[in-house]
Protein backbone atom coordinates (compact mmCIF):
# COMPACT_ATOMS: atom_id res chain seq x y z
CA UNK A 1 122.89 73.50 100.91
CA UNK A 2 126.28 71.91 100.30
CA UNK A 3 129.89 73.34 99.31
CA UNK A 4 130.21 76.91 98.70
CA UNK A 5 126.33 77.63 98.89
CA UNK A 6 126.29 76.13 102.45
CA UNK A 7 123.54 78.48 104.46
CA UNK A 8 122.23 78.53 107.82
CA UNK A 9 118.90 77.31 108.80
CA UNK A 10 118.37 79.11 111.58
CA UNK A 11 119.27 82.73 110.32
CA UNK A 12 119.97 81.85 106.80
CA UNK A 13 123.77 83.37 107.17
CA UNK A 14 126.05 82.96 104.39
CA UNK A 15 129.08 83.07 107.06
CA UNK A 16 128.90 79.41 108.04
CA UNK A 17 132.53 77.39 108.74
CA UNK A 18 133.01 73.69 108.14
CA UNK A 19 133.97 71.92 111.42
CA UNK A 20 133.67 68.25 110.65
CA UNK A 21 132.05 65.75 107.92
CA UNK A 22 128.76 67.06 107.15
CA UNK A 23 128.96 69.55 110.34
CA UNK A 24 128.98 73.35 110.39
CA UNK A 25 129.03 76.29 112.35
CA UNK A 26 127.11 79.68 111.57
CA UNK A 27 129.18 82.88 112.77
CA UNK A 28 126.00 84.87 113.15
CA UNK A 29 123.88 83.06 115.33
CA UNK A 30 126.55 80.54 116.42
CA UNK A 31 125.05 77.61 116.17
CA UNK A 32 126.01 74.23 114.42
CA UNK A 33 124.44 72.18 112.85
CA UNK A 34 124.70 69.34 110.15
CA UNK A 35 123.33 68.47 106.61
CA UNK A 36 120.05 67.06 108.08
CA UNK A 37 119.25 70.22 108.94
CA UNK A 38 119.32 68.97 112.63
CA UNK A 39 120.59 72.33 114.80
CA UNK A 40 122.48 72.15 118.24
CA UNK A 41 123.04 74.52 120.60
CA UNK A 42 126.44 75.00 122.51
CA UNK A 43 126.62 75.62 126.03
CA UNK A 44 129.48 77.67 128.17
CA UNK A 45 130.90 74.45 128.60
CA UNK A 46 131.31 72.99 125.36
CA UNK A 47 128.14 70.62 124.80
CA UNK A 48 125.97 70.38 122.29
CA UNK A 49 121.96 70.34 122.86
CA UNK A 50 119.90 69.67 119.72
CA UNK A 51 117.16 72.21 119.04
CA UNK A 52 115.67 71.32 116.10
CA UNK A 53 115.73 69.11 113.11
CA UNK A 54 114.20 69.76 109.66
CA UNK A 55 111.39 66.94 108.28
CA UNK A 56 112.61 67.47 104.78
């Protein structure tokens, strides 16, 4: 799930951006989300609300 194989685990979109140390965003569903797995939501003004978050 890291580097150029980097998918999303909500939609499993390969079009996912890089936004921070271990953060992404995922073009499709527009969501981000880190390499935990844990997935925030982002509001009309800018804040994140976490979603889910993977137990692997």
């Amino acid at each position: 799930m890291v580097g150029d194989n980097m998918v999303c685990p909500v939609c499993n979109g390969k079009d996912v951006g890089k936004i921070g140390e271990n953060q992404y965003f995922c073009w499709n569903c527009h969501v981000e989300f880190n390499t935990a797995a844990e997935v925030y939501m982002i509001s009309e003004e800018g804040n994140l609300t976490k979603v889910s978050a993977s137990g692997r």
